[in-house]
C-alpha atoms as a PDB file:
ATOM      1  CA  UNK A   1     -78.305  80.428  92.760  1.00  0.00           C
ATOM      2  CA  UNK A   2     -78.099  82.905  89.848  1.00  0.00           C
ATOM      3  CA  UNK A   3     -74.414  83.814  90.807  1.00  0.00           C
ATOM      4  CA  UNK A   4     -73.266  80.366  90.929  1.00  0.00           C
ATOM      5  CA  UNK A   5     -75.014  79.846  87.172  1.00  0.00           C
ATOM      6  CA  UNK A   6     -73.132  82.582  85.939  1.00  0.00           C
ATOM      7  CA  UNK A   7     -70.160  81.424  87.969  1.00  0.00           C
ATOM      8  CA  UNK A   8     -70.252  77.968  85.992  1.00  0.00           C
ATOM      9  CA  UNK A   9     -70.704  79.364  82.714  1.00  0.00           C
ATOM     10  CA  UNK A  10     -68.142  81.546  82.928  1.00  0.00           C
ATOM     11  CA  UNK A  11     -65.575  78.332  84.170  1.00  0.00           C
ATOM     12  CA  UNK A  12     -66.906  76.182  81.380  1.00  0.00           C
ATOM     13  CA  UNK A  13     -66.077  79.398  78.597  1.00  0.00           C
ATOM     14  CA  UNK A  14     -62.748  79.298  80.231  1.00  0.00           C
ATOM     15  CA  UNK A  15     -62.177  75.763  79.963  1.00  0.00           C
ATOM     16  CA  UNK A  16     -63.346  75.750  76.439  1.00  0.00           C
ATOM     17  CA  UNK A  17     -61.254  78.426  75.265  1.00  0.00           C
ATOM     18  CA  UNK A  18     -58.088  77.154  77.150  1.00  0.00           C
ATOM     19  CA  UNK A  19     -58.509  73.654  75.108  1.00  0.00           C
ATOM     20  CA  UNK A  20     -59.456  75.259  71.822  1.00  0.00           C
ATOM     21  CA  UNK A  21     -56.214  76.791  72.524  1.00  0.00           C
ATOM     22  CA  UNK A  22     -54.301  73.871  73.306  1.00  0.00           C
ATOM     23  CA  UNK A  23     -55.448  72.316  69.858  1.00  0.00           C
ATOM     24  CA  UNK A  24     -55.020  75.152  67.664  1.00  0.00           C
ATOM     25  CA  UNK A  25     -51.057  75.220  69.118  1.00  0.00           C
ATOM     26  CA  UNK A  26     -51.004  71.455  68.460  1.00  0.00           C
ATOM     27  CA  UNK A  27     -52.167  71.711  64.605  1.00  0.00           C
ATOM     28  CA  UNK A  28     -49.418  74.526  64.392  1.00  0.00           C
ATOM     29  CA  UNK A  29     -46.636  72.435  65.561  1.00  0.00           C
ATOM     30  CA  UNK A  30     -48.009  70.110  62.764  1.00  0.00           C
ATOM     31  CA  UNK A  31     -48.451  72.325  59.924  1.00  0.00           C
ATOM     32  CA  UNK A  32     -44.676  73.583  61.285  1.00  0.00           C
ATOM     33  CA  UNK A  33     -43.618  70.094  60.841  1.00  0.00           C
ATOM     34  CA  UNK A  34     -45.005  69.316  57.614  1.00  0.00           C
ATOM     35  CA  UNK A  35     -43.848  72.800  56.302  1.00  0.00           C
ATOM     36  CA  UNK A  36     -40.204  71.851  56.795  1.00  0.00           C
ATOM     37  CA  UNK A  37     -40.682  68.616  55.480  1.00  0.00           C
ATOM     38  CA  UNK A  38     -42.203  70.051  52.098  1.00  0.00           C
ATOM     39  CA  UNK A  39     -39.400  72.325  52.234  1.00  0.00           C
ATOM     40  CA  UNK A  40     -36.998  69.683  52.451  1.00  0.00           C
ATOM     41  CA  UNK A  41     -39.069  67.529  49.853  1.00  0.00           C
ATOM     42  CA  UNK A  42     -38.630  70.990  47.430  1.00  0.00           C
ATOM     43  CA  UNK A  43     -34.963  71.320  48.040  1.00  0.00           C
ATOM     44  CA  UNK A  44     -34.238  67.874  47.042  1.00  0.00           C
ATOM     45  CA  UNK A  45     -36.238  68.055  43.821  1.00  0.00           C
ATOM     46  CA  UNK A  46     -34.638  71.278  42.824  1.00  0.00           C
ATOM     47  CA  UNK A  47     -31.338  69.124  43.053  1.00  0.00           C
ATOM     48  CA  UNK A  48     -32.073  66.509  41.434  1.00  0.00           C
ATOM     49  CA  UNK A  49     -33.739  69.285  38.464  1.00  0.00           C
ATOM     50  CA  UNK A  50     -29.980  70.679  38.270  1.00  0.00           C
ATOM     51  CA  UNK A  51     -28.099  67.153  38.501  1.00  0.00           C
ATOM     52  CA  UNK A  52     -30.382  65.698  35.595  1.00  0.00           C
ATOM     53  CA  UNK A  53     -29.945  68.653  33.549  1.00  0.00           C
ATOM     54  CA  UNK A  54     -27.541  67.624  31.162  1.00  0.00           C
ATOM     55  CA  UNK A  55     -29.416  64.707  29.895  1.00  0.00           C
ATOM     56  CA  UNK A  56     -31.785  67.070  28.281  1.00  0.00           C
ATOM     57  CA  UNK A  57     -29.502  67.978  24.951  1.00  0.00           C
ATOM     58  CA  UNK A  58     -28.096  63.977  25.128  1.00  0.00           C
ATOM     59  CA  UNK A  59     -31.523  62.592  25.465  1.00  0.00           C
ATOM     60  CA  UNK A  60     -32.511  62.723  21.621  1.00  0.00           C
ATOM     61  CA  UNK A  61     -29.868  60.803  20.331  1.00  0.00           C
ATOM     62  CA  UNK A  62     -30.528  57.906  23.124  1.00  0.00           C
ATOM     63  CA  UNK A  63     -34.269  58.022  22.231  1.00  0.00           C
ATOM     64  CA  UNK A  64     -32.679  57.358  18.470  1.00  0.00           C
ATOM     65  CA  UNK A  65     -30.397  54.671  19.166  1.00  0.00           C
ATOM     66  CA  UNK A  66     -33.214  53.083  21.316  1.00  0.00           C
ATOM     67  CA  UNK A  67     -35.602  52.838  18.617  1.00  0.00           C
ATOM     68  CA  UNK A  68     -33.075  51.488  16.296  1.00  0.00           C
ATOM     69  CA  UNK A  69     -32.452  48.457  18.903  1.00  0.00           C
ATOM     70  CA  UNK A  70     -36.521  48.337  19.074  1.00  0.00           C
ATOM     71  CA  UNK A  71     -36.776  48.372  15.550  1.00  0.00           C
ATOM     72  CA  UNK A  72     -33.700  45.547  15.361  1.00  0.00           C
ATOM     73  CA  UNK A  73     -35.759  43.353  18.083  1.00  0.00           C
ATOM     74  CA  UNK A  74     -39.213  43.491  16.190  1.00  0.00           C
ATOM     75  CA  UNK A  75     -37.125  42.204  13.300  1.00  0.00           C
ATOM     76  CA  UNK A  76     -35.943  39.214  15.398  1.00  0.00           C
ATOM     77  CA  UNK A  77     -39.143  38.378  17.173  1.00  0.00           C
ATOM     78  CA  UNK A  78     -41.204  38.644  13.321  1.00  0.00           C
ATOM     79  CA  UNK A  79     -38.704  35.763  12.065  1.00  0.00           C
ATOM     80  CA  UNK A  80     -39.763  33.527  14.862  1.00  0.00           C
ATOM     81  CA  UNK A  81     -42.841  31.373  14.129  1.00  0.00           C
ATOM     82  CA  UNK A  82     -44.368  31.482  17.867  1.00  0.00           C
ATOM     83  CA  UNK A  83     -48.107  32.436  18.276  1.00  0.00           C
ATOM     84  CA  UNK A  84     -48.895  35.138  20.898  1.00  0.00           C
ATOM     85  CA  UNK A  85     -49.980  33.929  24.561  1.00  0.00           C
ATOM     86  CA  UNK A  86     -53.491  33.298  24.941  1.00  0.00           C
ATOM     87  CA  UNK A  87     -55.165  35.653  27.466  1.00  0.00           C
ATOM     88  CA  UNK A  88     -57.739  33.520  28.464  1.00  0.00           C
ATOM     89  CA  UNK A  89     -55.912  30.643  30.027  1.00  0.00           C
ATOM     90  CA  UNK A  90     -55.712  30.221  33.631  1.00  0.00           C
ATOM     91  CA  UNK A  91     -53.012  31.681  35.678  1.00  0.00           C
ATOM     92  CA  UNK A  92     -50.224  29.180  36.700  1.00  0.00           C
ATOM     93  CA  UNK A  93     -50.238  27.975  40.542  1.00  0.00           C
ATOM     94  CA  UNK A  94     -46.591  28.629  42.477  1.00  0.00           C
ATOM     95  CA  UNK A  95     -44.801  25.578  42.463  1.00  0.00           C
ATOM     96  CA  UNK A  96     -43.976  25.158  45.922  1.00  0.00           C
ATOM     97  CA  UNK A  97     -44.605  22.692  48.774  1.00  0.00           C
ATOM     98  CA  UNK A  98     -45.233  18.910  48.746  1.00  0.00           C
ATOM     99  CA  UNK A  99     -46.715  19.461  45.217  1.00  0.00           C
ATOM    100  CA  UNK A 100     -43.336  21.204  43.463  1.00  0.00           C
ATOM    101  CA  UNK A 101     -42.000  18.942  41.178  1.00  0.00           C
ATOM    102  CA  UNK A 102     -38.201  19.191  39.886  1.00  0.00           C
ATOM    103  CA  UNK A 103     -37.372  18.784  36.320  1.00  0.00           C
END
């Protein structure tokens, strides 16, 4: 009776190792997968790093002409007598269905 004990313990350690073993090759495949993919991920950023370089030295003088169109647009909206929206009316329903009406 002993033997066969020891006999099933020993089967069931097998078993147990042979699927921890299974699983540790499947989350290695994984982690292989998701390596390459973050490697891929990397190689495009780097890319797009190099293509977008140039805009660096160009990028001041767009910022400038973009706040002088800002600046001309604040002008145009302060000459214009329209108060603000109001934030506490209701949101407007979709006009669709039986109840749309065309103007």
């Amino acid at each position: 009776m002993k033997t066969a004990l020891i006999v099933a313990t020993l089967v069931e350690l097998v078993l147990l190792v042979a699927v921890l073993a299974v699983y540790l090759v499947m989350i290695a495949t994984t982690l292989r997968k998701v390596s390459r993919t973050l490697g891929l991920v990397t190689f495009g950023v780097r890319a797009i790093e190099k293509q977008t370089e140039p805009i660096g030295p160009v990028l001041g003088e767009i910022n400038g002409a973009l706040e002088q169109v800002a600046g001309a647009l604040e002008g145009v909206v302060g000459t214009q007598s329209r108060p603000p929206p109001s934030t506490t009316d209701p949101p407007m329903e979709p006009m669709t269905g039986p109840k749309a009406q065309t103007s």
